[in-house]
N, C-alpha and C. Protein backbone atom coordinates (compact mmCIF):
# COMPACT_ATOMS: atom_id res chain seq x y z
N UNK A 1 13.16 9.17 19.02
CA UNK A 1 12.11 9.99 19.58
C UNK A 1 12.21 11.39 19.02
N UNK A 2 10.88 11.90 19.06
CA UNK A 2 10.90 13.63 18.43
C UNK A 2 11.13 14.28 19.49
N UNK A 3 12.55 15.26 18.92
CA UNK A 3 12.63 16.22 20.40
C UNK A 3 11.85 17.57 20.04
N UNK A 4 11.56 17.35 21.35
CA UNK A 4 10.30 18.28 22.07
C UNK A 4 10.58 20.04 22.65
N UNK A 5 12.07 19.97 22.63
CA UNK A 5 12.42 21.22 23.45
C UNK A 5 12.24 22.20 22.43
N UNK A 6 12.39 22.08 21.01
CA UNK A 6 12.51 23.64 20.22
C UNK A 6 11.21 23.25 19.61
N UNK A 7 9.82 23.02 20.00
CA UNK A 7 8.55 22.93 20.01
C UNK A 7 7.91 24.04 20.76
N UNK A 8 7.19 24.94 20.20
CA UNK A 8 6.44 26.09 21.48
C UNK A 8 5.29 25.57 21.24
N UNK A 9 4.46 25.64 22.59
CA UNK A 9 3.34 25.24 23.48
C UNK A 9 2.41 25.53 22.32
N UNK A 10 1.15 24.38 21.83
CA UNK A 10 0.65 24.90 21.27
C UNK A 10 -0.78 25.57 22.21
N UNK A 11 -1.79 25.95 21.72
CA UNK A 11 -3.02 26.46 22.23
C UNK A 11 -4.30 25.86 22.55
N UNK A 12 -4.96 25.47 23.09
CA UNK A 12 -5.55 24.26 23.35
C UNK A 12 -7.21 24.21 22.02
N UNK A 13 -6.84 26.05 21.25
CA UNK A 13 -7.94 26.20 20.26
C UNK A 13 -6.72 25.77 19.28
N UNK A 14 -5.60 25.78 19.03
CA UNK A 14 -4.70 25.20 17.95
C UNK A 14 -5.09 23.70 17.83
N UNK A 15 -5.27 23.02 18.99
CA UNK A 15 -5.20 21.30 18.85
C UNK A 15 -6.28 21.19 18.59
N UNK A 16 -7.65 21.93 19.26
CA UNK A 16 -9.06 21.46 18.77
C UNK A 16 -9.21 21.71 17.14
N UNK A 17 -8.30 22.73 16.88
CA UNK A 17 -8.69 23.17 15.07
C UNK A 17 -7.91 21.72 14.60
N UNK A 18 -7.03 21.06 14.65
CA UNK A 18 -6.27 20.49 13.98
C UNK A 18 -7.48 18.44 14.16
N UNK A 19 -8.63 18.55 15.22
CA UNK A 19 -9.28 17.54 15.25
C UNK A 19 -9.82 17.16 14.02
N UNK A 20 -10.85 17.97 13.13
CA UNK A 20 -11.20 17.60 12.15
C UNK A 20 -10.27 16.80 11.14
N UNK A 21 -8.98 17.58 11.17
CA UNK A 21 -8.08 16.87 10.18
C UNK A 21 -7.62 15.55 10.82
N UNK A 22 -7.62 15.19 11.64
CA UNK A 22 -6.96 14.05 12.17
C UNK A 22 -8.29 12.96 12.27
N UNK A 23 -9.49 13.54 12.65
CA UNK A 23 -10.57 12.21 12.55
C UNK A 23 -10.79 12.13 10.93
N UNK A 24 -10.91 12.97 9.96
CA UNK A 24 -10.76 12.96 8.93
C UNK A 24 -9.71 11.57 8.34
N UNK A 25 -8.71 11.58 8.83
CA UNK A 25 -7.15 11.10 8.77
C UNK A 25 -7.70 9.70 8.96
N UNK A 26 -8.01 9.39 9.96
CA UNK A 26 -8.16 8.02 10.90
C UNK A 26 -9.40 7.78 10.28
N UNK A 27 -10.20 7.95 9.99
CA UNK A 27 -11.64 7.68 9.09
C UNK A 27 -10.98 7.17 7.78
N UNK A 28 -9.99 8.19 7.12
CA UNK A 28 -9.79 7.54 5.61
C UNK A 28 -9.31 6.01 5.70
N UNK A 29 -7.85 6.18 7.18
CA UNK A 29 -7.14 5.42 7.09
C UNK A 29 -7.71 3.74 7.49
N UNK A 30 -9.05 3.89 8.13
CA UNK A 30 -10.12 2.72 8.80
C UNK A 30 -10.50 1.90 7.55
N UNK A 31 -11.22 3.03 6.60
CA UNK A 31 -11.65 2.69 5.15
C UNK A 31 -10.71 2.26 4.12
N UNK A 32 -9.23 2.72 4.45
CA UNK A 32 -8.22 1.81 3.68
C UNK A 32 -7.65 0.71 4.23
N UNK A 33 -8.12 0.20 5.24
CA UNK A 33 -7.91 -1.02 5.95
C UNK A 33 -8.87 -1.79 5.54
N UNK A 34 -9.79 -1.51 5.67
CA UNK A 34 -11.46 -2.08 5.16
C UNK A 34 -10.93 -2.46 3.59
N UNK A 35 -10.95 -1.89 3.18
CA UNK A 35 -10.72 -2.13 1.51
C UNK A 35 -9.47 -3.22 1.67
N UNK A 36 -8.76 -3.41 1.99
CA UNK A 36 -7.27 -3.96 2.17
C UNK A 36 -7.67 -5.45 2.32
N UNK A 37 -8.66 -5.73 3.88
CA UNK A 37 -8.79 -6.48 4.53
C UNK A 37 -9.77 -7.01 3.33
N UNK A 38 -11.36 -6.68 3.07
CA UNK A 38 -11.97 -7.24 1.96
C UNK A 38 -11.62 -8.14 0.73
N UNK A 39 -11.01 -6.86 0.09
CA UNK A 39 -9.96 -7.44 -1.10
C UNK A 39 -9.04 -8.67 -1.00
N UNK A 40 -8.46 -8.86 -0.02
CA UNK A 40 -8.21 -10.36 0.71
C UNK A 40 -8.95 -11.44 0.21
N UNK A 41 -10.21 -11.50 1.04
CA UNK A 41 -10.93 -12.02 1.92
C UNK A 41 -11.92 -12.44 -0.20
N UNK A 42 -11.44 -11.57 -1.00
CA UNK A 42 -12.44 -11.64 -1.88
C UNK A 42 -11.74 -12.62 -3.09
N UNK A 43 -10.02 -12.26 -2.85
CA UNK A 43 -9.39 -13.22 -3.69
C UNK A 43 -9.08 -14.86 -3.52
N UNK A 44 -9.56 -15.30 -1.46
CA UNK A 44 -9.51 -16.81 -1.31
C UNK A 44 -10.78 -16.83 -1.51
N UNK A 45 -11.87 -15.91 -1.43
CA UNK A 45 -13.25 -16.87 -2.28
C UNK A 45 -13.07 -16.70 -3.81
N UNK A 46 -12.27 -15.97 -4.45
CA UNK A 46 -12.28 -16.22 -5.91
C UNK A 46 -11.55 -17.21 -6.16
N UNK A 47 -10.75 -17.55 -5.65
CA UNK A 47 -10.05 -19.35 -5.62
C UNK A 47 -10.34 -20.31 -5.29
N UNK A 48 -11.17 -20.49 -3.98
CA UNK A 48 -11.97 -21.24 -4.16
C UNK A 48 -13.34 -21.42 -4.62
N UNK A 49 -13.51 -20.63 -4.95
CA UNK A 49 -14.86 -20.82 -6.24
C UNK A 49 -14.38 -21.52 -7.34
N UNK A 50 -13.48 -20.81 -7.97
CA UNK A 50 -12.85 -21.64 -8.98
C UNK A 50 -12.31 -22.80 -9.33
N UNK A 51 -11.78 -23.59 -8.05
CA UNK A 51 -11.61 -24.49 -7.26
C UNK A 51 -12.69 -25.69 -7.52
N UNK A 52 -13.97 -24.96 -6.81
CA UNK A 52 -15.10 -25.87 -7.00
C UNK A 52 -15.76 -25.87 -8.71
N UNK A 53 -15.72 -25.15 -9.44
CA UNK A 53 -16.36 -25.01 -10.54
C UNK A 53 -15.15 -26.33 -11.05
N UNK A 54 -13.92 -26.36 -11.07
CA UNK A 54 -13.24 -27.34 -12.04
C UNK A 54 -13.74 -28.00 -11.47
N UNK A 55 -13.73 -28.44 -10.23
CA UNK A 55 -14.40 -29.88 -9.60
C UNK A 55 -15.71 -30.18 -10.16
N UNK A 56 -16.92 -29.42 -10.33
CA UNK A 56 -17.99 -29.49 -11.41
C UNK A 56 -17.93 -29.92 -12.23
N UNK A 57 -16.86 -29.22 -12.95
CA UNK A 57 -17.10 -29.46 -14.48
C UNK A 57 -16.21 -31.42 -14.91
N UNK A 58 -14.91 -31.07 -14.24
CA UNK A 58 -14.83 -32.58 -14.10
C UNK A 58 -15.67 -34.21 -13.99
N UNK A 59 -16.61 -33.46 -12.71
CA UNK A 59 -17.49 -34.69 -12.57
C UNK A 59 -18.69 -34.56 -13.80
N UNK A 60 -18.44 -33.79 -14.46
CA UNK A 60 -19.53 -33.99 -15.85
C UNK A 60 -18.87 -34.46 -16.47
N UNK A 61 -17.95 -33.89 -16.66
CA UNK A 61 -16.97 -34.56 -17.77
C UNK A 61 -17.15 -36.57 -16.86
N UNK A 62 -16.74 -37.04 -16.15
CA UNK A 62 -16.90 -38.04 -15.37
C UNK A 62 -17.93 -39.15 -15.55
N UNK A 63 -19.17 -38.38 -15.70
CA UNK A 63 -20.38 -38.68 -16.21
C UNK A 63 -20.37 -39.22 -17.58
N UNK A 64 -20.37 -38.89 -18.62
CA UNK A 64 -20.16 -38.70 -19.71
C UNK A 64 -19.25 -39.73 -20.03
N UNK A 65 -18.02 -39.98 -19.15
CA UNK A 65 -17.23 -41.15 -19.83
C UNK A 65 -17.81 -42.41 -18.93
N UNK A 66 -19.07 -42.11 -17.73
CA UNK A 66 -19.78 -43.41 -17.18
C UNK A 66 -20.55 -44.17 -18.29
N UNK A 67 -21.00 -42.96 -18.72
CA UNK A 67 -22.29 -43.58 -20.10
C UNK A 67 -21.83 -43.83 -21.10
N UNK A 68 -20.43 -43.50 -21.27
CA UNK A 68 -19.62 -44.22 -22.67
C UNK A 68 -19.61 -45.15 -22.50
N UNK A 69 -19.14 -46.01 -21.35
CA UNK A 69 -18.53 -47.17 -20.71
C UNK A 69 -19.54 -48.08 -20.77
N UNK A 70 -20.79 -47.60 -20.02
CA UNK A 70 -21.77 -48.55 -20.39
C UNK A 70 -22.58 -48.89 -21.60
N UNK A 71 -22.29 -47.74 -22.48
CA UNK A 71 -22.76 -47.97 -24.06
C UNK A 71 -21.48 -49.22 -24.79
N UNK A 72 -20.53 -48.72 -24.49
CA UNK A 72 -19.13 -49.96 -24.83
C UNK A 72 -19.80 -50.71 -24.28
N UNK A 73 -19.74 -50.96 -22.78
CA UNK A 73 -20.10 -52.48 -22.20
C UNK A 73 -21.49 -53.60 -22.84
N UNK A 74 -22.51 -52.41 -23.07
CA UNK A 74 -23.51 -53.00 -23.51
C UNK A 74 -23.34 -53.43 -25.29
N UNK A 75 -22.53 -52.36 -25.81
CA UNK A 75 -22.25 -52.84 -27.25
C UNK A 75 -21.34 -54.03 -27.44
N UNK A 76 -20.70 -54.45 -26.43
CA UNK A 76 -19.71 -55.31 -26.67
C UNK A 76 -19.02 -55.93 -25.62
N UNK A 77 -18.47 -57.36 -25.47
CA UNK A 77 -18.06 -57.62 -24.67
C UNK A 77 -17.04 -57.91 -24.76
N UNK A 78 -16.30 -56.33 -24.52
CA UNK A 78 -14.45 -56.43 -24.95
C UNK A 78 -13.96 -55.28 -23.87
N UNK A 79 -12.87 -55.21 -23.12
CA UNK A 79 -12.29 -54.78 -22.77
C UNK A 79 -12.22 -53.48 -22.27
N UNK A 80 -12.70 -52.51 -23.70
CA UNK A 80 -12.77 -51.20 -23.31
C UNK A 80 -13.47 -50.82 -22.80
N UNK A 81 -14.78 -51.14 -21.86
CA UNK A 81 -15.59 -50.54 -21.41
C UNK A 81 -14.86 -50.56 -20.15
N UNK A 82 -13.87 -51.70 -19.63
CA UNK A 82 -12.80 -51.66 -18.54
C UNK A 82 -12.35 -49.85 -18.15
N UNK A 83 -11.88 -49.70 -19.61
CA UNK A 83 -10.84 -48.78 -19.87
C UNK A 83 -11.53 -47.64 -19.20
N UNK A 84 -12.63 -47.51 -19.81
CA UNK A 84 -13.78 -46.41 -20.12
C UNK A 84 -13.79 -46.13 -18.75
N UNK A 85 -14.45 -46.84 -17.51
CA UNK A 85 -14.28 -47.21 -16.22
C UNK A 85 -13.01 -46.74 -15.30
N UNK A 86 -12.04 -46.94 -15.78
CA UNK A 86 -11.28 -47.02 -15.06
C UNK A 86 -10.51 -45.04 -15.29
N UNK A 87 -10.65 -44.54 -16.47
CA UNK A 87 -10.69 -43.41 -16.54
C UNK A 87 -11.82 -42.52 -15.83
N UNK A 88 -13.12 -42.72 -16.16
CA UNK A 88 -14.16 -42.06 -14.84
C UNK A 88 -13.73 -42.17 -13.67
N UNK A 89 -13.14 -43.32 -13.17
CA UNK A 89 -12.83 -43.19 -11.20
C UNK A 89 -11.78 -42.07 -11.42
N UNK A 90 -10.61 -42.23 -12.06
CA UNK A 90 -9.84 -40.67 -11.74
C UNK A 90 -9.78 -40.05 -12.13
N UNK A 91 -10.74 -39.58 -12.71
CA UNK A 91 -11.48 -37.90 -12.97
C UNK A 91 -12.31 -37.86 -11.91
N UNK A 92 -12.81 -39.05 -11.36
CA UNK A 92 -13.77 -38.58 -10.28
C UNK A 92 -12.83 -38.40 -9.19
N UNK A 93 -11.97 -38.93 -9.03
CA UNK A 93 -10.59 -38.77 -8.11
C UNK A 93 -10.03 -37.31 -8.14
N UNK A 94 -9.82 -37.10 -9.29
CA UNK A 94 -9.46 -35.56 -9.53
C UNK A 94 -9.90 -34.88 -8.93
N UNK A 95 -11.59 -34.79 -9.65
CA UNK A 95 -12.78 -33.86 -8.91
C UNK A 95 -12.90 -33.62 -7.86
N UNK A 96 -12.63 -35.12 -6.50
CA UNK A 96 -12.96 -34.84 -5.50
C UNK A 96 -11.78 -34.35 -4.44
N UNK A 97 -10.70 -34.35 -5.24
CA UNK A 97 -8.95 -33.87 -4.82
C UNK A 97 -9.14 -32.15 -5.00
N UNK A 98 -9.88 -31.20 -6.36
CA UNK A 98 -10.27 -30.08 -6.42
C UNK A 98 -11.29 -28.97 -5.41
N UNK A 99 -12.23 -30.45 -5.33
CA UNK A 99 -13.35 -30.16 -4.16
C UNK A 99 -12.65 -29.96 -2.60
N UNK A 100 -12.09 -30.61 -2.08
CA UNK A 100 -11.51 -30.72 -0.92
C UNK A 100 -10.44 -29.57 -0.74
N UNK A 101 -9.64 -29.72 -2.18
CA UNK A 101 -8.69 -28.49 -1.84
C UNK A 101 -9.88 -26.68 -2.02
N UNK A 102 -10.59 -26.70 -2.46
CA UNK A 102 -11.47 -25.96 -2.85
C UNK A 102 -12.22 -25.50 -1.61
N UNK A 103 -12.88 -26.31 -1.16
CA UNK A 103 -13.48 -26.08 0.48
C UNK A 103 -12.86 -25.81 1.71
N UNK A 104 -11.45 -26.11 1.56
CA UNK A 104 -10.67 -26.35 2.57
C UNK A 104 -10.29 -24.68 2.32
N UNK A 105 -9.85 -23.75 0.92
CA UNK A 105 -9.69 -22.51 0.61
C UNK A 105 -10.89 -21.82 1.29
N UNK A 106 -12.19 -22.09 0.78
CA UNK A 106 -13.35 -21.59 0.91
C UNK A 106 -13.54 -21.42 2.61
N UNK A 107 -13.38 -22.75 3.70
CA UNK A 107 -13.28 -22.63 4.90
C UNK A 107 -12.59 -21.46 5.15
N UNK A 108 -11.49 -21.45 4.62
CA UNK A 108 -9.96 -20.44 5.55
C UNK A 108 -10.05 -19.29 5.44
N UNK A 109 -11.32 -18.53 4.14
CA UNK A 109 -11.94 -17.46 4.17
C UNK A 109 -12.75 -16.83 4.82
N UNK A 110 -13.44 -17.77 5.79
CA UNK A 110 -14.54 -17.33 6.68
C UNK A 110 -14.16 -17.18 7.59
N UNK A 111 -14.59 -16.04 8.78
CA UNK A 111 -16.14 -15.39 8.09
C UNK A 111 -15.45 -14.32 7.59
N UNK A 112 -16.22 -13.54 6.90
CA UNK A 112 -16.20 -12.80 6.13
C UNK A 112 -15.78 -11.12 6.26
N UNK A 113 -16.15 -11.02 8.10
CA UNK A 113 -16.11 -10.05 8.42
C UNK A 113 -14.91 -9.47 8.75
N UNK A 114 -14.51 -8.13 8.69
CA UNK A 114 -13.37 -7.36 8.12
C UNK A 114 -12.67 -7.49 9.93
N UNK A 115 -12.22 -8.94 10.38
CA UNK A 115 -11.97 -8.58 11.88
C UNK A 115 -10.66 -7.57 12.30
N UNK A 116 -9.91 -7.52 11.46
CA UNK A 116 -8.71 -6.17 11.46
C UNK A 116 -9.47 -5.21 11.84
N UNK A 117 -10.51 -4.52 10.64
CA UNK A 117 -11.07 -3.33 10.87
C UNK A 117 -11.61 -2.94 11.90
N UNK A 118 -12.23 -4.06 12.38
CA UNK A 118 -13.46 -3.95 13.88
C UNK A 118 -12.44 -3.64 14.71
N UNK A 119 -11.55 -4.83 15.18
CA UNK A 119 -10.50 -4.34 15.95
C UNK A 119 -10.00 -3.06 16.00
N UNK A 120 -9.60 -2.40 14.87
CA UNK A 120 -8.87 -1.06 14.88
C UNK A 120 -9.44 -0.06 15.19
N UNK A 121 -10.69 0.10 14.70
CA UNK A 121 -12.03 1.08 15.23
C UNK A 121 -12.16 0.68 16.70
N UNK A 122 -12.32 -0.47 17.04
CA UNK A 122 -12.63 -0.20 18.55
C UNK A 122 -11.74 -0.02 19.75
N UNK A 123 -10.54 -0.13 19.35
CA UNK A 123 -9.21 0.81 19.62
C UNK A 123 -9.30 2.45 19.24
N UNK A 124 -9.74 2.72 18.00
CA UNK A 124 -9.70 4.30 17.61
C UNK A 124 -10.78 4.16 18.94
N UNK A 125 -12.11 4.34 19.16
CA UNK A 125 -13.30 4.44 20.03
C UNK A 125 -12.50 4.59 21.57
N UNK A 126 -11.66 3.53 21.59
CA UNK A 126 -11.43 3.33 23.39
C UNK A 126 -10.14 4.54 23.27
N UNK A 127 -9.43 4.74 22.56
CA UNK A 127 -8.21 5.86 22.75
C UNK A 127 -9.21 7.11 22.39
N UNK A 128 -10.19 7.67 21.86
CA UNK A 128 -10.95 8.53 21.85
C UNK A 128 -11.54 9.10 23.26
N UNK A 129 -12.06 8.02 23.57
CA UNK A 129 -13.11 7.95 25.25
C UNK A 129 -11.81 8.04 26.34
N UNK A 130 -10.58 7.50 25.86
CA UNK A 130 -9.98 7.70 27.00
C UNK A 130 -8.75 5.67 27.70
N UNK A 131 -9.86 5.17 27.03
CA UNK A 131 -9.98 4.04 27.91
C UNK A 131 -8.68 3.18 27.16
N UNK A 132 -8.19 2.53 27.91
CA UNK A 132 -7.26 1.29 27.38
C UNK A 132 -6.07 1.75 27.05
N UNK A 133 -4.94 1.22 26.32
CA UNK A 133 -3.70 1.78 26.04
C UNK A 133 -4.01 1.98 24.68
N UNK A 134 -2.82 3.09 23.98
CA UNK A 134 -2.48 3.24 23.13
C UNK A 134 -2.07 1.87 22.10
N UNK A 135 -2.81 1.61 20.62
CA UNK A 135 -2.37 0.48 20.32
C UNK A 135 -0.99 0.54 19.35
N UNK A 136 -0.34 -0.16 19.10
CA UNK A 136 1.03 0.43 17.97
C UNK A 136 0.48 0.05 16.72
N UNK A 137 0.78 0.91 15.85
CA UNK A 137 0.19 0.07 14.24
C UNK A 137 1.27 -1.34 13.99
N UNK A 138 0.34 -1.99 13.47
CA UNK A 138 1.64 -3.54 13.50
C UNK A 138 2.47 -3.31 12.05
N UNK A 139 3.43 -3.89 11.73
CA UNK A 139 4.56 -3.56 11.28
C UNK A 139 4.89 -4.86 10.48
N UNK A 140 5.31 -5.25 9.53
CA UNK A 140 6.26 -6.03 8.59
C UNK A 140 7.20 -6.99 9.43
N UNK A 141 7.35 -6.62 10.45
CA UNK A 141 7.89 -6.79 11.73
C UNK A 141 7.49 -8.02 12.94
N UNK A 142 6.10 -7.00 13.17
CA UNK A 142 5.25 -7.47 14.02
C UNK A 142 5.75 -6.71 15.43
N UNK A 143 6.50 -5.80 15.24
CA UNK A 143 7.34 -4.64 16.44
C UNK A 143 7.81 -4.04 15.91
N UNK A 144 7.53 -2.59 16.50
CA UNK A 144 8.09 -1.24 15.79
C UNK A 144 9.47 -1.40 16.06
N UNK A 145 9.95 -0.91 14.43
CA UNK A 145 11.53 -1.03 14.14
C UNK A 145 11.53 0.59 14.29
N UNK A 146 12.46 0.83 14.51
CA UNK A 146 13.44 2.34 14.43
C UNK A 146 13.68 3.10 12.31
N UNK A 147 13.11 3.93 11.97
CA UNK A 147 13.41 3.85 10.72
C UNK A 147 15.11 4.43 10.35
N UNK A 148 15.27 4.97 9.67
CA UNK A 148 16.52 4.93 9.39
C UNK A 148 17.34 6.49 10.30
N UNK A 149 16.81 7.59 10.64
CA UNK A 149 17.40 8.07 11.88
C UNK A 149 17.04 7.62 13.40
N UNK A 150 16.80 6.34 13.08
CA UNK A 150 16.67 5.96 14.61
C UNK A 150 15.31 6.40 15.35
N UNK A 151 14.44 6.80 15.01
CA UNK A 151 13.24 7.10 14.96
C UNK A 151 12.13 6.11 15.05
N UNK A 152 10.61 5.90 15.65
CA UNK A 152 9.92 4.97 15.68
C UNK A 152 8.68 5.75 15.21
């Protein structure tokens, strides 16, 4: 804890001057949460996008060895159009192993909205007005540790 005794009283026009800098403070620090939280939120949809595009491009690729298969099958009645066949199901297997893991990313991103930030603002709002408790910033932890003079 900060000791308080070799502290003199400040002035109640000292603390109002020092407001600007502190909503200033808590405004930047909202908007670097915002950015934090986004940037997140922007790299599991850039994975699963990507996710789904191989799955795309696979099932073309997929395609492509369907109509081989049946050009073999129809050119000939030998074996490889088996082959041809049996390579399209697992690429299409692939595809739909990419897709699933892909959507399942894409799900775990939504929604979209920055819910840290909302939360923290409407904590800044209720400790402003008065209302509710003080919230602790959360921590590496998940509970404020003491830093290294024993301090929180």
């Amino acid at each position: 804890m900060t000791d308080t005794r070799d502290r003199k009283p400040r002035s109640l026009f000292g603390l109002v001057g020092d407001l600007p800098k502190l909503v200033k403070s808590l405004v930047k620090g909202e908007f670097d949460l915002l950015k934090a939280e986004m940037l997140a939120k922007a790299k599991i949809f850039g994975l699963a996008a990507g996710l789904l595009v191989g799955a795309l491009v696979v099932v073309l690729y997929a395609i492509g060895v369907f109509l081989t298969a049946a050009v073999m099958g129809l050119a000939t009645v030998m074996p490889a159009w088996l082959a041809a066949i049996i390579i399209a199901v697992v690429m299409l297997i692939i595809a739909a192993i990419l897709g699933l893991v892909g959507w399942k990313r894409l799900k775990k991103g939504l929604p979209i909205t920055p819910k840290r930030t909302i939360d923290s603002v409407k904590n800044d709002i209720n400790a402003v007005k008065g209302m509710g408790k003080k919230p602790t910033p959360p921590t590496q932890y998940g509970t404020r540790k003491p830093d290294v003079g024993g301090r929180f």
